[in-house]
N, C-alpha and C. Protein backbone atom coordinates (compact mmCIF):
# COMPACT_ATOMS: atom_id res chain seq x y z
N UNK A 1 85.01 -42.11 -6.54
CA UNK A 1 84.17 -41.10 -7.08
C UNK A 1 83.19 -40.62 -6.01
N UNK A 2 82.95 -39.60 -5.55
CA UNK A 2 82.39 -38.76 -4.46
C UNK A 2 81.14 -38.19 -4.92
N UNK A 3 80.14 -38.57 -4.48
CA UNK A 3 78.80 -38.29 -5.24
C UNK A 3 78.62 -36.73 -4.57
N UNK A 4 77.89 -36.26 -6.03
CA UNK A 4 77.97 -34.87 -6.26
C UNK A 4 76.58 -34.84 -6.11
N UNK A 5 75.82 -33.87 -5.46
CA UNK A 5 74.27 -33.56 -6.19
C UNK A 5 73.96 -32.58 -7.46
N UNK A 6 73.27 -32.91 -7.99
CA UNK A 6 73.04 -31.63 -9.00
C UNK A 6 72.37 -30.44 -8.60
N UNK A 7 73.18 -29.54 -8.80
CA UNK A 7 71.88 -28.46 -8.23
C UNK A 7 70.48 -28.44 -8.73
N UNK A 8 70.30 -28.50 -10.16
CA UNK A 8 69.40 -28.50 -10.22
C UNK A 8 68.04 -29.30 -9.91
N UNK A 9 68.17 -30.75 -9.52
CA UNK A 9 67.59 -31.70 -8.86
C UNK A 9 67.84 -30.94 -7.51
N UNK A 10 68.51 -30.83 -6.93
CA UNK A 10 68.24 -29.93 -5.43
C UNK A 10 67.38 -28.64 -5.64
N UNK A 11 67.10 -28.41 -6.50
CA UNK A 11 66.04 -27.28 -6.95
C UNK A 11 64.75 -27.96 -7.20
N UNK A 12 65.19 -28.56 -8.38
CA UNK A 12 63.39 -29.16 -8.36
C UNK A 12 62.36 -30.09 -6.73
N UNK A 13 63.56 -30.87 -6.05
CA UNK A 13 62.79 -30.96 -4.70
C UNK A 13 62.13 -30.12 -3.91
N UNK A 14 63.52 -28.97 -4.30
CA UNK A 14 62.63 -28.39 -3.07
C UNK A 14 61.16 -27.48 -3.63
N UNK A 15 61.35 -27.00 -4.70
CA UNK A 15 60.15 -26.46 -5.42
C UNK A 15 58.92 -27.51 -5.29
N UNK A 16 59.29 -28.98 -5.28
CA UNK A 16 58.06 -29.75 -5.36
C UNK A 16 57.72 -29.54 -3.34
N UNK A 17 58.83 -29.61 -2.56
CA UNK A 17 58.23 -29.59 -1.48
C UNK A 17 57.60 -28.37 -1.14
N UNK A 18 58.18 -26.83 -1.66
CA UNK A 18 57.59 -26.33 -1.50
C UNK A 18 55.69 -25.45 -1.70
N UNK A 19 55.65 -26.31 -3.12
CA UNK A 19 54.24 -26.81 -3.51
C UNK A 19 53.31 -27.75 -2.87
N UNK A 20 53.34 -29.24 -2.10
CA UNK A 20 53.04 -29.31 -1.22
C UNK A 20 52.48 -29.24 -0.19
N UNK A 21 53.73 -27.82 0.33
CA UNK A 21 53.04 -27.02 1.63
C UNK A 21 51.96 -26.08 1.47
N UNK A 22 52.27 -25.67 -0.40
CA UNK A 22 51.27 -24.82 -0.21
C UNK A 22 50.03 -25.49 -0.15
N UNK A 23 50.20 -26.57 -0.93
CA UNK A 23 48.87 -27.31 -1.62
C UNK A 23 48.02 -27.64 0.45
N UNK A 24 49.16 -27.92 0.87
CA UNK A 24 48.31 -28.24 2.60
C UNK A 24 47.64 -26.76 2.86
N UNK A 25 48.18 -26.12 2.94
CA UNK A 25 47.98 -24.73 3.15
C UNK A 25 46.51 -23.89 2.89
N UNK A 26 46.23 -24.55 1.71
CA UNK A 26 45.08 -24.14 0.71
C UNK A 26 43.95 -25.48 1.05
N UNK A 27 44.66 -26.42 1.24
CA UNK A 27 42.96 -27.63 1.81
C UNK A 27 42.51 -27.44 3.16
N UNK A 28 43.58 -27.20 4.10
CA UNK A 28 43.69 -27.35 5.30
C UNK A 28 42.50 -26.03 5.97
N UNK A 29 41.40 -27.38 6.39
CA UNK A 29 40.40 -26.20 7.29
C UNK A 29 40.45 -24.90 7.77
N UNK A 30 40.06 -24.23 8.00
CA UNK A 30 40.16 -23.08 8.57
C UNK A 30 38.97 -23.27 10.06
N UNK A 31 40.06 -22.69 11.26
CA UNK A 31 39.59 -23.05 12.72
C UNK A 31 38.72 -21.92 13.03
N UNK A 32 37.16 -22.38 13.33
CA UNK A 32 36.09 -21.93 13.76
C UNK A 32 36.59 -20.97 15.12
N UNK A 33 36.03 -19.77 14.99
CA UNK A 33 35.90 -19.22 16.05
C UNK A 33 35.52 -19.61 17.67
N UNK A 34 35.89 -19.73 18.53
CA UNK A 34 34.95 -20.15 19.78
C UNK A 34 33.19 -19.24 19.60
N UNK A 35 32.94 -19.82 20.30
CA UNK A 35 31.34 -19.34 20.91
C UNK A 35 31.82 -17.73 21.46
N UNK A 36 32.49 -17.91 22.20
CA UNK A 36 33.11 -16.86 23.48
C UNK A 36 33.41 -15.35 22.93
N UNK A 37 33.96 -15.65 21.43
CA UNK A 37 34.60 -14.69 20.26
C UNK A 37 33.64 -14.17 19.67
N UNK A 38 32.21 -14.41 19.41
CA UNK A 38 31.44 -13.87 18.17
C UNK A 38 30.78 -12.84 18.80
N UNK A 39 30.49 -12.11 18.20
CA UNK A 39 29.19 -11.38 19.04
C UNK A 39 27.96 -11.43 18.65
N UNK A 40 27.49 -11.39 19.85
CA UNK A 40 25.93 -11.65 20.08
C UNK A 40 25.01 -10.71 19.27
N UNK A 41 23.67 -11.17 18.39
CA UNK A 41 23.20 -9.97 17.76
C UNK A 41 22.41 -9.22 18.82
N UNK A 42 22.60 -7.70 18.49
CA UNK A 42 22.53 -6.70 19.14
C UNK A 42 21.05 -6.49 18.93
N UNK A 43 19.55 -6.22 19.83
CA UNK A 43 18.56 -6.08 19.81
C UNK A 43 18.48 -4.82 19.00
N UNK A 44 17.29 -4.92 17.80
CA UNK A 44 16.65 -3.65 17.11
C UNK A 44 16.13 -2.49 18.34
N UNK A 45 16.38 -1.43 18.00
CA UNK A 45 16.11 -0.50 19.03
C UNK A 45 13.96 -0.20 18.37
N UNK A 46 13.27 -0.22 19.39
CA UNK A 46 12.23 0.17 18.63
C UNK A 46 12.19 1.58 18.51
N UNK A 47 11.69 1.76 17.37
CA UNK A 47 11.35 3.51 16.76
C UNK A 47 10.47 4.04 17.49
N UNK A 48 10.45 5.44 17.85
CA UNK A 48 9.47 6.47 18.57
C UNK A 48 8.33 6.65 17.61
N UNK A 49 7.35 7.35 18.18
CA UNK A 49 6.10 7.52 17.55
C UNK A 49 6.47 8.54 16.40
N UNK A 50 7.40 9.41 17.02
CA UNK A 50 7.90 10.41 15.72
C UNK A 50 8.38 9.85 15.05
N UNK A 51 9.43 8.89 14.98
CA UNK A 51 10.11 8.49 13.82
C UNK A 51 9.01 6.97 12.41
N UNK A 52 8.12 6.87 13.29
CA UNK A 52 7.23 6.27 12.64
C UNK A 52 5.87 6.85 11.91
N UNK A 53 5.68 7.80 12.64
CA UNK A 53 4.30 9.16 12.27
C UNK A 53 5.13 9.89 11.43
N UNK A 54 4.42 10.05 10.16
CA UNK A 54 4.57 11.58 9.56
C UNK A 54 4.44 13.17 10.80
N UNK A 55 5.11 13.76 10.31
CA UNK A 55 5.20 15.18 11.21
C UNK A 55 3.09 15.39 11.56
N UNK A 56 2.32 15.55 10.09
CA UNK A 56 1.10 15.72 10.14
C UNK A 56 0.71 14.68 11.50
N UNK A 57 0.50 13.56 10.99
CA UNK A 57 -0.25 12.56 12.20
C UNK A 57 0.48 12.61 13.42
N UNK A 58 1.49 12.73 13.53
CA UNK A 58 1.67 12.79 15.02
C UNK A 58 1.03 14.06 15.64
N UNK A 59 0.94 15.03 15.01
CA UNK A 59 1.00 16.37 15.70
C UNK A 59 -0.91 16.12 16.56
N UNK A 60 -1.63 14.83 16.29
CA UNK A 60 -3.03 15.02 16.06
C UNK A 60 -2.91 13.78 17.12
N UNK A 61 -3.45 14.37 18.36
CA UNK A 61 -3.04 13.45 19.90
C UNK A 61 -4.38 12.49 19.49
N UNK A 62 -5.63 12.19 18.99
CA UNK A 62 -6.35 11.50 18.84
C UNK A 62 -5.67 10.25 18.36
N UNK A 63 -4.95 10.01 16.68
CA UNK A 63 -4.18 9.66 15.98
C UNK A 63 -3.32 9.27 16.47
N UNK A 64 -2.07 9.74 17.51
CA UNK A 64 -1.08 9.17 18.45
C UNK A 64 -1.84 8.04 18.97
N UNK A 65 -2.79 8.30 20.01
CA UNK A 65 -3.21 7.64 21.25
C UNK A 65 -3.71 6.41 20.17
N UNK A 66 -4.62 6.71 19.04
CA UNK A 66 -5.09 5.55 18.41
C UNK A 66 -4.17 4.54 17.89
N UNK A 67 -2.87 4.90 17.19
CA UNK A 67 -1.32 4.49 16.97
C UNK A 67 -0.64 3.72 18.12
N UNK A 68 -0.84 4.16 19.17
CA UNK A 68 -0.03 3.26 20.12
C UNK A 68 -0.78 2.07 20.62
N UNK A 69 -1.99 2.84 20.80
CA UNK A 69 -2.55 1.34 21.31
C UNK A 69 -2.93 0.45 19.99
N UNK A 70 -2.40 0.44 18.74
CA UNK A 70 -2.43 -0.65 17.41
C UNK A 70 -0.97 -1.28 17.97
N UNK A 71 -0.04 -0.18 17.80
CA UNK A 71 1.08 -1.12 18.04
C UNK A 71 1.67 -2.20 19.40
N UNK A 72 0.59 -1.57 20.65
CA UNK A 72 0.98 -2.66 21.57
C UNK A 72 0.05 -3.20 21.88
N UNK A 73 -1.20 -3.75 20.98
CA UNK A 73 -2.04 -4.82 20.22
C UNK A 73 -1.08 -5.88 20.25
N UNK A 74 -2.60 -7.43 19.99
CA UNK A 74 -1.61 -8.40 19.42
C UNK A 74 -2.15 -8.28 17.81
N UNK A 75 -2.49 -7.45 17.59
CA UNK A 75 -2.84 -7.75 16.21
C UNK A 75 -1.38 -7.95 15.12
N UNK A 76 -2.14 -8.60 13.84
CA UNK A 76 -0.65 -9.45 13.48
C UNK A 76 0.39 -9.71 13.81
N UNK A 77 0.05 -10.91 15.00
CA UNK A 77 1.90 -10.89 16.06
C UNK A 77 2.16 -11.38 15.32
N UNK A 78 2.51 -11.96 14.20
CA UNK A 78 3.62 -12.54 12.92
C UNK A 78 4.21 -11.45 12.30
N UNK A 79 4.01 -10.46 12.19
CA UNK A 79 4.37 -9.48 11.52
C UNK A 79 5.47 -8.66 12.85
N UNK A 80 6.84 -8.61 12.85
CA UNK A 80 7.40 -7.78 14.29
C UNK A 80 8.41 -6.92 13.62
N UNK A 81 8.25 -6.57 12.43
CA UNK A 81 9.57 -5.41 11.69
C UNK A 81 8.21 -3.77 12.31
N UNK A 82 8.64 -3.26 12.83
CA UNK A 82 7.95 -1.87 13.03
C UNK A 82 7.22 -1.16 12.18
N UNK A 83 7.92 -1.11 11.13
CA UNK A 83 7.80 -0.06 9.82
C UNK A 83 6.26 -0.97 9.12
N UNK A 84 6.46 -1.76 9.27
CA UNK A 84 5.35 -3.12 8.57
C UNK A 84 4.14 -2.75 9.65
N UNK A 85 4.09 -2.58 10.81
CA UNK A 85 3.42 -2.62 11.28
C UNK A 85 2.39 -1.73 11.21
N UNK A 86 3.27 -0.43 11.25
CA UNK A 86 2.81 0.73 10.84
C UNK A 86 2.43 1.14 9.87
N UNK A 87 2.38 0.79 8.90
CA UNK A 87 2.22 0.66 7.61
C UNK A 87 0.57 -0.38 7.89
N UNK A 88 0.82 -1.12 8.49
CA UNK A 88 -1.15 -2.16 8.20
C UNK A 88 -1.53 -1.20 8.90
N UNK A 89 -1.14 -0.57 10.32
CA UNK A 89 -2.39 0.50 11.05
C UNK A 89 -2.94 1.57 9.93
N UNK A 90 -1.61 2.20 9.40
CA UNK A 90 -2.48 3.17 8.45
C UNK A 90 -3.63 2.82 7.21
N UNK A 91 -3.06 1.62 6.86
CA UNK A 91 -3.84 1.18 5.71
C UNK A 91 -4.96 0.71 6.23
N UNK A 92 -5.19 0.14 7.62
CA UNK A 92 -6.66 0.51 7.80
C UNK A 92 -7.36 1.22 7.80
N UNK A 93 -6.67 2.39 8.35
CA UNK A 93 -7.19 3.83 8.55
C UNK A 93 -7.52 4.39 6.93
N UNK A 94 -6.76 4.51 5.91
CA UNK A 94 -7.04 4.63 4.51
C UNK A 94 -8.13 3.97 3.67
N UNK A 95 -8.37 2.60 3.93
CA UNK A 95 -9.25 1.76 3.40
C UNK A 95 -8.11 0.80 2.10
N UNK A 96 -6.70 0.51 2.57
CA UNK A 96 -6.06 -0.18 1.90
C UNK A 96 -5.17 0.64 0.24
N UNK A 97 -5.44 2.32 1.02
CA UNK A 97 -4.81 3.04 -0.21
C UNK A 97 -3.33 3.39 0.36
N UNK A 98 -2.55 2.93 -0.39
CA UNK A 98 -1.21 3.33 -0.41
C UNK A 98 -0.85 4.68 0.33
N UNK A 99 -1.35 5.56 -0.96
CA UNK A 99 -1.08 6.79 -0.86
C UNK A 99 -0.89 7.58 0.68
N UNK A 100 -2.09 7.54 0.24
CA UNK A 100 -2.83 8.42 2.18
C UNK A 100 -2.01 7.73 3.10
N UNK A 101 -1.69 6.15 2.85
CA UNK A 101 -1.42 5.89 4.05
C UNK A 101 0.14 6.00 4.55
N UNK A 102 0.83 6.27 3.51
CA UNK A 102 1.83 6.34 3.67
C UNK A 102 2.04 8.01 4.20
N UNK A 103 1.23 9.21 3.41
CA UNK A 103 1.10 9.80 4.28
C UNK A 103 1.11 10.52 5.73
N UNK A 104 0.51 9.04 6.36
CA UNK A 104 0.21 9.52 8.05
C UNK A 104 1.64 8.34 8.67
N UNK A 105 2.07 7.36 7.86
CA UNK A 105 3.56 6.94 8.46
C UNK A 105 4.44 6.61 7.47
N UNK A 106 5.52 6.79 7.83
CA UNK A 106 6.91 7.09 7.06
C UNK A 106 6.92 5.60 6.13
N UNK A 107 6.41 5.91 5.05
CA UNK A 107 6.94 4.71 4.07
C UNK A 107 6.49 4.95 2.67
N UNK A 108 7.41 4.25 1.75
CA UNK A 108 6.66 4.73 0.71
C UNK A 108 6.06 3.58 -0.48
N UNK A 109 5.66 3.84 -1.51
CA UNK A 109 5.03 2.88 -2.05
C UNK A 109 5.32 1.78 -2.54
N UNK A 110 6.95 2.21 -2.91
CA UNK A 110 7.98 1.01 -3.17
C UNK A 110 8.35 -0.32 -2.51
N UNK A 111 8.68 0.56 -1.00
CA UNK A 111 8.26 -0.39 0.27
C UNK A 111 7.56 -1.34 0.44
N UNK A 112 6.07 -0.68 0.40
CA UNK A 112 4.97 -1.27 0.52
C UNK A 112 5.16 -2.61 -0.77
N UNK A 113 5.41 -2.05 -1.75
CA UNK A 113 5.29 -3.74 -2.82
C UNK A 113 6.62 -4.55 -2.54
N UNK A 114 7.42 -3.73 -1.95
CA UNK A 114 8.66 -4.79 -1.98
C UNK A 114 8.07 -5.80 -0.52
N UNK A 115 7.82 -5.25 0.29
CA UNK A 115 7.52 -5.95 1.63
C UNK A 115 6.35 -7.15 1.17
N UNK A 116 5.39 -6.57 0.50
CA UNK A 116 4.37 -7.53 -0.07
C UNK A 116 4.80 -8.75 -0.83
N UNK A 117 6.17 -8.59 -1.18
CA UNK A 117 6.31 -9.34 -2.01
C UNK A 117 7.50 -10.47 -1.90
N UNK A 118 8.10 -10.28 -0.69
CA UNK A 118 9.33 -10.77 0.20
C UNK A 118 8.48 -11.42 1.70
N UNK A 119 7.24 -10.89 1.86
CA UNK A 119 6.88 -11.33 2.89
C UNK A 119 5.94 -11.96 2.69
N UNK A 120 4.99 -13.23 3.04
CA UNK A 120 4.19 -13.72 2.79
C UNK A 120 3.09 -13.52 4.11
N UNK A 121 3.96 -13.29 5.34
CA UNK A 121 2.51 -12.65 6.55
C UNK A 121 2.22 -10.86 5.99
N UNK A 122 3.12 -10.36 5.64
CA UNK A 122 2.83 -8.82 5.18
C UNK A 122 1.77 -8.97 3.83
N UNK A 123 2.06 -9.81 3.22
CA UNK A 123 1.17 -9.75 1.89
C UNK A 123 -0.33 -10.71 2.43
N UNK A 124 -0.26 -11.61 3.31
CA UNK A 124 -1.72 -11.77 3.71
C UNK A 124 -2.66 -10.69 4.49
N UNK A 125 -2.33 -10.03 5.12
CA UNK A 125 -2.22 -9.00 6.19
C UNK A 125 -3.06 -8.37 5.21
N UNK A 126 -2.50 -7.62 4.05
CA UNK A 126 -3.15 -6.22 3.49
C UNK A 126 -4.26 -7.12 2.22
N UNK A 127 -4.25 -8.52 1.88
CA UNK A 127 -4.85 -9.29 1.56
C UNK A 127 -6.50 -8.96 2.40
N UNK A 128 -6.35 -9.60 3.62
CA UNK A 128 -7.63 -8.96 4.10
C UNK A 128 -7.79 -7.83 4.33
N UNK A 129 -6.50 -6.71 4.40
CA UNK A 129 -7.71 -5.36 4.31
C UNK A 129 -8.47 -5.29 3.36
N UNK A 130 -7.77 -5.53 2.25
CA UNK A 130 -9.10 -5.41 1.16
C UNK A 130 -10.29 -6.35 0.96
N UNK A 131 -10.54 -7.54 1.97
CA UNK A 131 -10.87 -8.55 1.90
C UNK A 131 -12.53 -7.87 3.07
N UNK A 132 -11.46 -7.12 4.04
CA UNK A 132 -12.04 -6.02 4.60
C UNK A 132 -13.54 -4.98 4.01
N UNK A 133 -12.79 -4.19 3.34
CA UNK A 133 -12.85 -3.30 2.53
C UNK A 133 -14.07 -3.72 1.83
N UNK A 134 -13.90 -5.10 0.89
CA UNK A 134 -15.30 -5.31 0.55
C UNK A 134 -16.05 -5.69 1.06
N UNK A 135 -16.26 -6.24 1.74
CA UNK A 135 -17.20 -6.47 2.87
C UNK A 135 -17.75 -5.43 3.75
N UNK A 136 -16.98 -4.13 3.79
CA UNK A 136 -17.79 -3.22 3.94
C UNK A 136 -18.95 -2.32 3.08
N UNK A 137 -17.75 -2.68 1.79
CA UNK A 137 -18.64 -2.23 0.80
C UNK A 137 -20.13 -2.94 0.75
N UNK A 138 -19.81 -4.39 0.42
CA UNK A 138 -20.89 -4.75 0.21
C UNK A 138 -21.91 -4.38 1.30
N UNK A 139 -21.78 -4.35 2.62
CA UNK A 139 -22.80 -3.78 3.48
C UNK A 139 -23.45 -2.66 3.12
N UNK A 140 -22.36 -1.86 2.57
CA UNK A 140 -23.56 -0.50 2.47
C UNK A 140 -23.80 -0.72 1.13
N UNK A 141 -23.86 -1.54 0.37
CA UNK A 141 -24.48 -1.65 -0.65
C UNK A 141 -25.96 -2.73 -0.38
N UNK A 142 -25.95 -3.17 0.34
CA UNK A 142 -26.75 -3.84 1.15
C UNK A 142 -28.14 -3.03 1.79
N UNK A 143 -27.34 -1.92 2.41
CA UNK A 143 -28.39 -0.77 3.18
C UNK A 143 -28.84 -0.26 1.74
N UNK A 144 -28.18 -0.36 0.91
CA UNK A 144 -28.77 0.97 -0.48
C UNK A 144 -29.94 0.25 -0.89
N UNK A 145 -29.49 -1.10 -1.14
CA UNK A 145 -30.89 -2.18 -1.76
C UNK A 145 -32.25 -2.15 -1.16
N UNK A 146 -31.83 -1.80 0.60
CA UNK A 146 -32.84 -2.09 1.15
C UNK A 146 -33.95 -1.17 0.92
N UNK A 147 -32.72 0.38 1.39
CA UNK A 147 -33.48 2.00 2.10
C UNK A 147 -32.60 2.26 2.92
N UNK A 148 -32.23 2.60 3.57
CA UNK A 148 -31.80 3.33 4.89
C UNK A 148 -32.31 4.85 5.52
N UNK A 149 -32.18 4.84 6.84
CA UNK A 149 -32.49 6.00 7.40
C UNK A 149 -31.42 6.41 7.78
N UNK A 150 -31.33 8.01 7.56
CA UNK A 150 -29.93 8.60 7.53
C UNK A 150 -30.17 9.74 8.69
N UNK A 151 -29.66 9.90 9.49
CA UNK A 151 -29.57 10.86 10.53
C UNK A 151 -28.42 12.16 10.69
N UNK A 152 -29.23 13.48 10.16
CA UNK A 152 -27.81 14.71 10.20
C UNK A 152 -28.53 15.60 11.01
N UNK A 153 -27.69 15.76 12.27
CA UNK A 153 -28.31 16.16 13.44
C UNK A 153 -29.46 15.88 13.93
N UNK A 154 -30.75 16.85 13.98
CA UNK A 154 -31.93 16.44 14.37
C UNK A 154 -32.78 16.10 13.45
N UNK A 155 -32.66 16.25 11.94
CA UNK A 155 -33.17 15.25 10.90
C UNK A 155 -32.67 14.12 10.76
N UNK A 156 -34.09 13.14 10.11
CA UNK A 156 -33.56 12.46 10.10
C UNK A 156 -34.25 11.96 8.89
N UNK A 157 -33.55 11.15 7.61
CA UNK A 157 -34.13 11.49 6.34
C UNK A 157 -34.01 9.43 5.98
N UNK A 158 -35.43 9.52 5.17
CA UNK A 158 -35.56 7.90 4.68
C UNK A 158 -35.11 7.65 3.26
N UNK A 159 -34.05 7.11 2.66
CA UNK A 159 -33.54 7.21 1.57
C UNK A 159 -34.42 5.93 0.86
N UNK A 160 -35.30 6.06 0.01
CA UNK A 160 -35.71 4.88 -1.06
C UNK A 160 -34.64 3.58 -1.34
N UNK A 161 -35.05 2.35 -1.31
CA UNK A 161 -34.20 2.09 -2.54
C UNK A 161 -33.38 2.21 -3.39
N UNK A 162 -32.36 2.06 -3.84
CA UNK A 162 -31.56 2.69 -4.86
C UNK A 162 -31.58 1.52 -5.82
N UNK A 163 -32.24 1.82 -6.91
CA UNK A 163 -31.89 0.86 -8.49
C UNK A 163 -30.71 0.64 -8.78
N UNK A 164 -29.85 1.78 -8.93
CA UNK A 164 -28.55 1.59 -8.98
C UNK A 164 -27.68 0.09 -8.38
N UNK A 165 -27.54 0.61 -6.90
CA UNK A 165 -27.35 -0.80 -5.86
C UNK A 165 -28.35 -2.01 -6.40
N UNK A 166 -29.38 -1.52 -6.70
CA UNK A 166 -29.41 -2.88 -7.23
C UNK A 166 -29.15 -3.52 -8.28
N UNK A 167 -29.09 -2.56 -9.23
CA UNK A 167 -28.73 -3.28 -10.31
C UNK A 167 -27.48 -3.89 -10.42
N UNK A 168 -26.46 -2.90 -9.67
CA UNK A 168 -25.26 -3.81 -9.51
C UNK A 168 -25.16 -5.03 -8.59
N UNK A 169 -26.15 -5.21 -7.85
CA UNK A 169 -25.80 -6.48 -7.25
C UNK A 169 -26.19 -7.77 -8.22
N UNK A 170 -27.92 -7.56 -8.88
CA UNK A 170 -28.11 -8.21 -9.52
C UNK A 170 -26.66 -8.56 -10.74
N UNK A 171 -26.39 -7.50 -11.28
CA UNK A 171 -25.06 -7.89 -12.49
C UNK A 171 -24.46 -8.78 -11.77
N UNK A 172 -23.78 -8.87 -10.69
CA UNK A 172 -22.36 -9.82 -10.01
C UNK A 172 -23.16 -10.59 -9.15
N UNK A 173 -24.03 -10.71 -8.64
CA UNK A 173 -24.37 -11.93 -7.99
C UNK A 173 -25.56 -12.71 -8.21
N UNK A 174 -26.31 -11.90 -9.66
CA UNK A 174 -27.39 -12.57 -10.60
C UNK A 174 -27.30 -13.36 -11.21
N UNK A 175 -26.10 -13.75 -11.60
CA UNK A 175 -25.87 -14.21 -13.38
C UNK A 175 -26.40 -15.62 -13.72
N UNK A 176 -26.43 -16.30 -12.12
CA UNK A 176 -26.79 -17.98 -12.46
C UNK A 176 -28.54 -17.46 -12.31
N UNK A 177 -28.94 -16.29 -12.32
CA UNK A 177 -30.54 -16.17 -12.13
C UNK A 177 -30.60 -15.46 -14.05
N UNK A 178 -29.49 -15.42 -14.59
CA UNK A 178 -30.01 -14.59 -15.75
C UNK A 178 -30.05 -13.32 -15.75
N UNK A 179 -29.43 -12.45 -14.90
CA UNK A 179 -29.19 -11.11 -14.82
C UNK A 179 -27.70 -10.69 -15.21
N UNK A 180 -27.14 -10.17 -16.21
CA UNK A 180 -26.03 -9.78 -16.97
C UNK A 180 -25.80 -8.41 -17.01
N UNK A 181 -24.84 -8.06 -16.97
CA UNK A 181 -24.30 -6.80 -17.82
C UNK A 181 -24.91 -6.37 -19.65
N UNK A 182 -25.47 -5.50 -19.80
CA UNK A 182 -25.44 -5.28 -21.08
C UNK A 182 -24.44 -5.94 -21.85
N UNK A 183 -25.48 -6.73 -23.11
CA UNK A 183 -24.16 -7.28 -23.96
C UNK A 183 -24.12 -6.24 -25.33
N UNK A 184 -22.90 -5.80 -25.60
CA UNK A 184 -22.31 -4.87 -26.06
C UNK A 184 -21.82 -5.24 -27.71
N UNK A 185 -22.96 -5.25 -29.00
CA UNK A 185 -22.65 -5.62 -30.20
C UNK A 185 -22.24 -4.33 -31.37
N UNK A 186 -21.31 -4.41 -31.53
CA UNK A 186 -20.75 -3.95 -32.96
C UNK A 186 -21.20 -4.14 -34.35
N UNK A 187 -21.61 -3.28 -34.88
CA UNK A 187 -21.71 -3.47 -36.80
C UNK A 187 -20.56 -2.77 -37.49
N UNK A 188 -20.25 -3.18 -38.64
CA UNK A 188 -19.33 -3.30 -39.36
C UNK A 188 -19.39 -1.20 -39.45
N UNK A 189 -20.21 -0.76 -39.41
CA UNK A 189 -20.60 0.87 -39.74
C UNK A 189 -19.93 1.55 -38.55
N UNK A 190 -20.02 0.63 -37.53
CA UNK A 190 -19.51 1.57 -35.96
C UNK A 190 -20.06 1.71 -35.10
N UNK A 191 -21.35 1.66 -35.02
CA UNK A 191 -22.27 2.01 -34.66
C UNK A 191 -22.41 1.10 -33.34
N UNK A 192 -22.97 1.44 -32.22
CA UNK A 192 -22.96 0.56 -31.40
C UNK A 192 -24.43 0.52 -30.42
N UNK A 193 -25.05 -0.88 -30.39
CA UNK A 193 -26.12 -1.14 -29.96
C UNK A 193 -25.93 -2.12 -28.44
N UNK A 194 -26.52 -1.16 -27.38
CA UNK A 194 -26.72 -2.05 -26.11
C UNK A 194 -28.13 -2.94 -26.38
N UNK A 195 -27.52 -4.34 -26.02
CA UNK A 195 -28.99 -4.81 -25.80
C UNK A 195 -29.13 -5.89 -24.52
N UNK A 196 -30.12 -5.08 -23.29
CA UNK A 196 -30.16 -5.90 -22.15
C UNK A 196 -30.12 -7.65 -22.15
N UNK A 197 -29.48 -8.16 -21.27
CA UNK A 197 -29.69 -9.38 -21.39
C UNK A 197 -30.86 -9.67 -20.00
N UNK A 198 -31.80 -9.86 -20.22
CA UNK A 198 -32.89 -9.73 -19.11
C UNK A 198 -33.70 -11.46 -19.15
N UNK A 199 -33.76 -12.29 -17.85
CA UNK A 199 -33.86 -13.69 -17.97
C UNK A 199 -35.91 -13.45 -18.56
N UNK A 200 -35.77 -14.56 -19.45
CA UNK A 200 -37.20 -15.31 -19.78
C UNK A 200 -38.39 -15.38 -18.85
């Protein structure tokens, strides 16, 4: 008797071998590129003063000259995306308003919160402008308390005191002395009565 194979057992082998290969096929690493093969990242080209200035601010050579020498400052060397950069020069120049500042360089407000909010040196950055900002304020709220002398051309004029300035300083930096904001009471009628809170 002469042994026969079955075909179909000669089928199922080879289907299992050919599963197998695939199964190697599908685990089997995949070979890393050389070093030699990749390419190197390609340096950001930096932007011109035009492509960073609104048409308005560039056209205003004061504004240029003041613009270039911010950007080749070390001021915020953590900060090196361009557009970011340009964006804190103006917002100094604005006093930390969006608007305007986007204005005098190409960006817009969207930007500005997305960057604030992905970046943590961009969001300290405009942190102290406004950190800035009051501290200027408070200075000239400072001169208002005192008096100041104001100079427009060859006058030169002595401004009083201002109650105002003071009263607002007293409100926000009185309160452990007993100086408050009007407290603000309601009656059932509508009617509404301020009554100073003024210390003993």
């Amino acid at each position: 008797m002469s042994k026969r194979k079955d075909p179909k057992a000669k089928a199922v082998s080879t289907g299992l071998r050919k599963g197998i290969s695939k199964a190697k096929k599908k685990t089997a690493p995949k070979k890393k590129p050389s070093m030699g093969s990749q390419e190197k990242a390609k340096p950001v080209p930096i932007p011109t003063d035009q492509e960073l200035l609104t048409d308005k601010a560039f056209e205003a050579d004061k504004i240029k000259e003041d613009f270039r020498r911010f950007m080749a400052s070390d001021a915020y060397p953590h900060i090196q995306h361009h557009k970011k950069r340009a964006s804190l020069w103006a917002l100094q120049k604005t006093f930390g308003l969006v608007k305007p500042a986007s204005e005098m360089v190409r960006f817009d407000r969207g930007s500005y919160y997305n960057w604030r909010n992905e970046d943590p040196d961009y969001y300290h950055a405009t942190e102290q402008l406004q950190e800035d900002l009051l501290d200027l304020a408070q200075s000239k709220l400072t001169e208002r308390v005192n008096g100041v002398k104001v100079a427009k051309g060859d006058a030169v004029y002595d401004l009083p005191p201002d109650v105002t300035a003071i009263l607002a300083v007293l409100n926000n930096l009185g309160k452990k002395r007993g100086f408050n904001a009007p407290i603000e009471v309601r009656h059932q009628a509508g009617t509404r009565i301020l009554l100073p809170n003024v210390p003993e």
